[in-house]
C-alpha atoms as a PDB file:
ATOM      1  CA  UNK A   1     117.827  97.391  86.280  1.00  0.00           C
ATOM      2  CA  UNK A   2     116.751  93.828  86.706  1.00  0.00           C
ATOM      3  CA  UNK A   3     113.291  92.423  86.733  1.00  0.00           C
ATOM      4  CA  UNK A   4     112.994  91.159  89.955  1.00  0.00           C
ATOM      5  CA  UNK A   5     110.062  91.392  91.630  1.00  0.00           C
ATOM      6  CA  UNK A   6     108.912  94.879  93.699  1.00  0.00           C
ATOM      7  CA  UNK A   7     110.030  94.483  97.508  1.00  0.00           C
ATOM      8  CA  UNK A   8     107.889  97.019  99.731  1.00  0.00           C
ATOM      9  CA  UNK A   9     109.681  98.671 102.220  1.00  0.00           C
ATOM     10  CA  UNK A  10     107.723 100.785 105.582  1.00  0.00           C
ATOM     11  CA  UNK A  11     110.228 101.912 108.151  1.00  0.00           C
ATOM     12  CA  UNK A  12     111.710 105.195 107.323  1.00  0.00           C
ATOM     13  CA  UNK A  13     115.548 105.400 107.297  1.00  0.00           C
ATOM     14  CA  UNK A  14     117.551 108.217 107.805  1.00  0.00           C
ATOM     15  CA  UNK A  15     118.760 107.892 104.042  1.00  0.00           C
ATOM     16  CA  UNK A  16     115.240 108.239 102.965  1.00  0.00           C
ATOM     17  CA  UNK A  17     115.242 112.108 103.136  1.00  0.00           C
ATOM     18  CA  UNK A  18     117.857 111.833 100.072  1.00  0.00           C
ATOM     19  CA  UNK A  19     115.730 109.384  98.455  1.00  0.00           C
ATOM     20  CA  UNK A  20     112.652 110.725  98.399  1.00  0.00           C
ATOM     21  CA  UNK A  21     114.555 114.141  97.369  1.00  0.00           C
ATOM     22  CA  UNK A  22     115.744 112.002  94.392  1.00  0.00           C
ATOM     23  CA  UNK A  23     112.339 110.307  93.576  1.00  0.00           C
ATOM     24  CA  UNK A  24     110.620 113.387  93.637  1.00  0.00           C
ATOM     25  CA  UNK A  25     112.946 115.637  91.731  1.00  0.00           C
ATOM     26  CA  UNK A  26     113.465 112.868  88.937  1.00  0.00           C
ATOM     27  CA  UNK A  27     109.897 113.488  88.158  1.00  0.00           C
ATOM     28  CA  UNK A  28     110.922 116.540  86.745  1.00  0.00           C
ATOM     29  CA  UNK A  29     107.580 117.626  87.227  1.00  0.00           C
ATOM     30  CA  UNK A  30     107.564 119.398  91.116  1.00  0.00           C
ATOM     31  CA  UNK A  31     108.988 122.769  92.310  1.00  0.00           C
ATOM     32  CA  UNK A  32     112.279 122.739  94.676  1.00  0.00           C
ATOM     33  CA  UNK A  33     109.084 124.364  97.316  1.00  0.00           C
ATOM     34  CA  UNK A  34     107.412 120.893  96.822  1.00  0.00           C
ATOM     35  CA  UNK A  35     110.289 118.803  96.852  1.00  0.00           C
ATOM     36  CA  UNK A  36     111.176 120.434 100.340  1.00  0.00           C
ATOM     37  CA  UNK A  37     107.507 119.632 101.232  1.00  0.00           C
ATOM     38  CA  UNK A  38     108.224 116.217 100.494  1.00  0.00           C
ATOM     39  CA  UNK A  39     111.189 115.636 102.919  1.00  0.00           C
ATOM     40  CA  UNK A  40     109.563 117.389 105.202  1.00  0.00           C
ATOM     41  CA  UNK A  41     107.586 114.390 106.150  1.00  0.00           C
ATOM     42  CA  UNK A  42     110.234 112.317 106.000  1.00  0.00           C
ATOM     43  CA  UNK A  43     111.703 114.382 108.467  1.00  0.00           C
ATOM     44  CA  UNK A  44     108.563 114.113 110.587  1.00  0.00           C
ATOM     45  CA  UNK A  45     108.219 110.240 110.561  1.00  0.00           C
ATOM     46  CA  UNK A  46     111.910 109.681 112.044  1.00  0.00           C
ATOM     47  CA  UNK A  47     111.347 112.956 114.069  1.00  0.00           C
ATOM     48  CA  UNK A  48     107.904 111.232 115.756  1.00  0.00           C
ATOM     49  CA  UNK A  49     108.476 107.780 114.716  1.00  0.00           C
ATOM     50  CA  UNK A  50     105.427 105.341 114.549  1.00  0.00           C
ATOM     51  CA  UNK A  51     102.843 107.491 116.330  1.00  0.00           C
ATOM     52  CA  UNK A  52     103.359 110.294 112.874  1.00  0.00           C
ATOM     53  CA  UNK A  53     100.453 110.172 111.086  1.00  0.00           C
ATOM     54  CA  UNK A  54     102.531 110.199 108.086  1.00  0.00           C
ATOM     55  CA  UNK A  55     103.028 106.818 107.241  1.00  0.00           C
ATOM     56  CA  UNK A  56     105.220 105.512 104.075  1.00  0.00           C
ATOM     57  CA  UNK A  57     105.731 102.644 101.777  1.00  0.00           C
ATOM     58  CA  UNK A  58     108.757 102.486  99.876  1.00  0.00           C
ATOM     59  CA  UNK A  59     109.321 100.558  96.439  1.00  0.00           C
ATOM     60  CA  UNK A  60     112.849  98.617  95.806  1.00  0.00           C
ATOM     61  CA  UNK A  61     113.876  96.747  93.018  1.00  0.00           C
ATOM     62  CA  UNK A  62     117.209  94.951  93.911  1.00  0.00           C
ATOM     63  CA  UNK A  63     117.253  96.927  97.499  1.00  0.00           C
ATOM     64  CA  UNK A  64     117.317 100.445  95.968  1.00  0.00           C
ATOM     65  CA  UNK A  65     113.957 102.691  96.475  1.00  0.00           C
ATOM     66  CA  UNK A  66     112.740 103.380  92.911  1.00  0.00           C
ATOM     67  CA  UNK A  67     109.290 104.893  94.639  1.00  0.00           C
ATOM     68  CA  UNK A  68     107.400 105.522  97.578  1.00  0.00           C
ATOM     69  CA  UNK A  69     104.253 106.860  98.868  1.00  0.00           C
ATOM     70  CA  UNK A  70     103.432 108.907 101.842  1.00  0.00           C
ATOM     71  CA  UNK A  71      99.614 108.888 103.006  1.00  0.00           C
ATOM     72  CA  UNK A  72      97.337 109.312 106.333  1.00  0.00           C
ATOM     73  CA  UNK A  73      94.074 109.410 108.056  1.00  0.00           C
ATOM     74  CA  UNK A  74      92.453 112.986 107.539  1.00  0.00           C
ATOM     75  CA  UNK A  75      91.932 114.478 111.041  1.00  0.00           C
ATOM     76  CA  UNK A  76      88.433 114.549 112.285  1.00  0.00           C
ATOM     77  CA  UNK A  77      87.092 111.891 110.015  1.00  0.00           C
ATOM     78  CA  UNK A  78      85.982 108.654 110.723  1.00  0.00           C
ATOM     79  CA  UNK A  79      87.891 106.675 107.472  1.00  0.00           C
ATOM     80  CA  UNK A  80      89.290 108.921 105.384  1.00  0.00           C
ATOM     81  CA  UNK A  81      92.812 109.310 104.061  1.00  0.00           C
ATOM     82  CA  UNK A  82      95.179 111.784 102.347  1.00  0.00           C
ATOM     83  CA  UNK A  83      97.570 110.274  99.085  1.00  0.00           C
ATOM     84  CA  UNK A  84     100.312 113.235 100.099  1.00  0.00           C
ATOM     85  CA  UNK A  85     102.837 111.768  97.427  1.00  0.00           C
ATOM     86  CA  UNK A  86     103.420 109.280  95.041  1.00  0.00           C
ATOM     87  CA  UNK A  87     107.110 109.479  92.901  1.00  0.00           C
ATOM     88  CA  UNK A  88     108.054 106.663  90.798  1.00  0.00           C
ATOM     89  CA  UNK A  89     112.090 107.157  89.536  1.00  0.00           C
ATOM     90  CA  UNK A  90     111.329 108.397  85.824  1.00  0.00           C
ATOM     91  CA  UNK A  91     113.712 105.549  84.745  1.00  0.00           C
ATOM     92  CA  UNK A  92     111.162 103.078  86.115  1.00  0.00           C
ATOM     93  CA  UNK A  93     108.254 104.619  84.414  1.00  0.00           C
ATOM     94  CA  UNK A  94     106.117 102.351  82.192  1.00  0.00           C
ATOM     95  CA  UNK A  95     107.102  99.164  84.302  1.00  0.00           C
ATOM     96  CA  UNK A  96     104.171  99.240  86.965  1.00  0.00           C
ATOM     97  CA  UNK A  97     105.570 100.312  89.637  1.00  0.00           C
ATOM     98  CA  UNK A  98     103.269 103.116  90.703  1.00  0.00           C
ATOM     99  CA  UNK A  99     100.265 100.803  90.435  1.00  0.00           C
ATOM    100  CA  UNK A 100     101.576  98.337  92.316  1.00  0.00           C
ATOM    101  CA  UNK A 101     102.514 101.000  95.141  1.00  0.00           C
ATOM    102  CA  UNK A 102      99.136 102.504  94.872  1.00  0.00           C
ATOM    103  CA  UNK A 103      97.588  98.972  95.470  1.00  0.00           C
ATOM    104  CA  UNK A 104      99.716  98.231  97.842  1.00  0.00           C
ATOM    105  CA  UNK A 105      99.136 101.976  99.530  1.00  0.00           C
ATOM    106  CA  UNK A 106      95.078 100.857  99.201  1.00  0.00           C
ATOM    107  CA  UNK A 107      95.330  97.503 100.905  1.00  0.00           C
ATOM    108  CA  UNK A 108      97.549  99.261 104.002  1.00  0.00           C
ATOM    109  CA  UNK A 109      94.688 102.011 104.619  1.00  0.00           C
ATOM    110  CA  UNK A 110      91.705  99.313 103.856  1.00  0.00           C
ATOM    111  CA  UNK A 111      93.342  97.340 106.671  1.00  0.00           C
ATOM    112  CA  UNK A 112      93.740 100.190 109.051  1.00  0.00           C
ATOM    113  CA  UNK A 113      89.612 100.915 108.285  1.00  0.00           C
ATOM    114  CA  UNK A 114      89.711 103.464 106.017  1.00  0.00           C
ATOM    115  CA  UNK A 115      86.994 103.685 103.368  1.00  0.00           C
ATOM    116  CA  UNK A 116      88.457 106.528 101.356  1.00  0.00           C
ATOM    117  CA  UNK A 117      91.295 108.184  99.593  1.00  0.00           C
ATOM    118  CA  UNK A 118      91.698 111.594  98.611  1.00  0.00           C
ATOM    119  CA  UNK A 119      93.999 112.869  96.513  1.00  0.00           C
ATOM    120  CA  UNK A 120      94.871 116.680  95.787  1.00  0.00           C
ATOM    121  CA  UNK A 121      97.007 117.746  92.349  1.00  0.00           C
ATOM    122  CA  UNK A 122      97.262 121.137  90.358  1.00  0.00           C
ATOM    123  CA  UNK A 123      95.174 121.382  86.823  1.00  0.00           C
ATOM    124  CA  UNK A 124      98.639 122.549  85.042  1.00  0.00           C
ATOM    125  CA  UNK A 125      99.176 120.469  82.121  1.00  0.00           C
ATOM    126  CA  UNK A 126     102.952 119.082  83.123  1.00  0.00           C
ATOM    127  CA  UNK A 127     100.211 117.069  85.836  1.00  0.00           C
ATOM    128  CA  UNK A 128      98.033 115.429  83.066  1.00  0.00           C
ATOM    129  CA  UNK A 129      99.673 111.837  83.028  1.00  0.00           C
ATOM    130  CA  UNK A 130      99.295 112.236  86.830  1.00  0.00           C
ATOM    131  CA  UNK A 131      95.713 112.826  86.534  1.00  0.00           C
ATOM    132  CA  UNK A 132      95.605 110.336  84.307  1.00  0.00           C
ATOM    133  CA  UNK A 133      97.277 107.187  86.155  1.00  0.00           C
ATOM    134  CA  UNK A 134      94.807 108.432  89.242  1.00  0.00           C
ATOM    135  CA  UNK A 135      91.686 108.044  87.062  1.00  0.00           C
ATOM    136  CA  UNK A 136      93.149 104.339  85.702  1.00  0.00           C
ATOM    137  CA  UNK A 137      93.548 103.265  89.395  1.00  0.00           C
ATOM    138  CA  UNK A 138      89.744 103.937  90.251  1.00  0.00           C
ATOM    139  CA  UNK A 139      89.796 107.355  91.148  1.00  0.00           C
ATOM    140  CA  UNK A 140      87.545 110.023  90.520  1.00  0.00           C
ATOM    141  CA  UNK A 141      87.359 113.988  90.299  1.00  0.00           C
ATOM    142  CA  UNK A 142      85.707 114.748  93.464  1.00  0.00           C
ATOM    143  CA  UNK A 143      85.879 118.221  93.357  1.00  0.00           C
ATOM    144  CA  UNK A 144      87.817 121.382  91.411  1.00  0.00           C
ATOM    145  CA  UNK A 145      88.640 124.817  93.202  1.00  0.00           C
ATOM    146  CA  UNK A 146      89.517 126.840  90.632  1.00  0.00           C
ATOM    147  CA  UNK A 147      92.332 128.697  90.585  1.00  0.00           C
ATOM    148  CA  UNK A 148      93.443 127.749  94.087  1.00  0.00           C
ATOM    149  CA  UNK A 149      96.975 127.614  93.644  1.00  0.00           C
ATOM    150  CA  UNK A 150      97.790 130.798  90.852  1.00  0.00           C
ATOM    151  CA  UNK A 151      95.746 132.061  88.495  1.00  0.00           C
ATOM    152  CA  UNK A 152      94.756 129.455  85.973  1.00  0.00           C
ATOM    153  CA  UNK A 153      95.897 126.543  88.439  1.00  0.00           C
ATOM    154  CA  UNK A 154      93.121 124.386  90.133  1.00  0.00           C
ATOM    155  CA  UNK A 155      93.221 122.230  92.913  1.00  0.00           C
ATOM    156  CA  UNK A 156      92.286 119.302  91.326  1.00  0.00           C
ATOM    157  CA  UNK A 157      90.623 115.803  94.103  1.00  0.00           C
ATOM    158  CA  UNK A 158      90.699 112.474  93.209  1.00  0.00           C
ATOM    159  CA  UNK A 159      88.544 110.447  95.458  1.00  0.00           C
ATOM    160  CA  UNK A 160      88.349 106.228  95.296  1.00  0.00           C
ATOM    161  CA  UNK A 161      85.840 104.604  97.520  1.00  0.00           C
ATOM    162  CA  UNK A 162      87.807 101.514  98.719  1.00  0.00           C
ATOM    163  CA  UNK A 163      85.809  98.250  99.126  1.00  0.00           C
ATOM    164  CA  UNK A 164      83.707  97.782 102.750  1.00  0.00           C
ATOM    165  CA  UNK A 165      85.075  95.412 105.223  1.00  0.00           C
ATOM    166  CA  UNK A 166      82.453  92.458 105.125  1.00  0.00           C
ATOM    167  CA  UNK A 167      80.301  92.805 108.386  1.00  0.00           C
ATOM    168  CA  UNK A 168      80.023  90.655 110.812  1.00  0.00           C
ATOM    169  CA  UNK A 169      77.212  87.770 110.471  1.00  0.00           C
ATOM    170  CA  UNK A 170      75.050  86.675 112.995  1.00  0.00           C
ATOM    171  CA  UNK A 171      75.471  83.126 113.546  1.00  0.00           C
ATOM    172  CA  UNK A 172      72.490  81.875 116.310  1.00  0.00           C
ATOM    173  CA  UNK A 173      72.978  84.859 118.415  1.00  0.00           C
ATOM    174  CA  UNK A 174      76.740  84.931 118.160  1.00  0.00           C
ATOM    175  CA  UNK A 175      78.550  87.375 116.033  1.00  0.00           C
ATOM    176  CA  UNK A 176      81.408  86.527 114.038  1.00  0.00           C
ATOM    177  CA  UNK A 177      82.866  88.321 111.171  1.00  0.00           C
ATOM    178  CA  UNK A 178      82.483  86.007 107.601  1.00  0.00           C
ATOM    179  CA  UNK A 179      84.923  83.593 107.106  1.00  0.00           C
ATOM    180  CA  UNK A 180      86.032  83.365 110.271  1.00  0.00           C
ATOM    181  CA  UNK A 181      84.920  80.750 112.650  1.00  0.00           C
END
């Protein structure tokens, strides 16, 4: 694999249901349930198109998807949004890649006015280098239900406050937002 820079991709392609089948699965870490899960909101985007709520950033190196997230506002909040998934190709591990799609993930929901991601993960111990990349990207345990999905398996949610938008600054009884003007 070269080492060209990351190209993010955002419109969902037919393919994509394979790919994110393959991204997930290389993990080695999710059951064939979730990996179904997974596609399913593929399937939804190109199903509903734009107006899904599920919205996706892909991850290529030399035009081939070697990750991808899937995220979206939380319903009846005013700024909140879901992290559903984030799969970096196991081959890639260790190069980045999965920081740079969670920033890039970040700056896409800070633009579209959300303040805050959540993300949900299971206490089981083939998830601690999950946990752990989501507490070196800013994020926070939030809360724990214990044993919420088996016996001896918590829900586990990572919250990260993303930065404020500057507010706007009144200039002699006009309003214009800083550094703009």
């Amino acid at each position: 694999m070269s080492h060209h820079p990351i190209e993010f991709r955002y419109e969902v392609r037919p393919e994509d249901r394979g790919v994110v089948r393959a991204l997930v699965e290389s993990t080695g870490v999710f059951s064939p349930i979730e990996v179904e899960v997974a596609v399913e909101l593929v399937d939804d985007r190109l199903e509903i198109g734009a107006q899904c709520d599920y919205k996706f950033v892909f991850a290529e190196l030399d035009h081939r998807a070697v990750g991808y997230t899937s995220y979206g506002p939380i319903a009846l909040t005013a700024a909140s949004y879901d992290l559903y998934w984030i799969a970096v190709d196991k081959a890639c591990h260790g190069r980045k890649i999965g920081q740079s799609l969670m920033k890039k993930t970040e700056e896409l929901i800070h633009s579209a006015g959300g303040q805050r991601v959540y993300i949900e993960t299971s206490s089981r111990h083939p998830y601690a280098p999950t946990r752990g990349f989501y507490l070196r990207c800013g994020y926070h345990e939030e809360a724990r239900l214990k044993d919420f999905y088996a016996p001896g398996d918590d829900k586990v949610i990572y919250v990260k406050q993303l930065q404020p938008l500057l507010p706007p600054v009144p200039l002699g009884g006009l309003t214009e937002p800083l550094g703009q003007g």
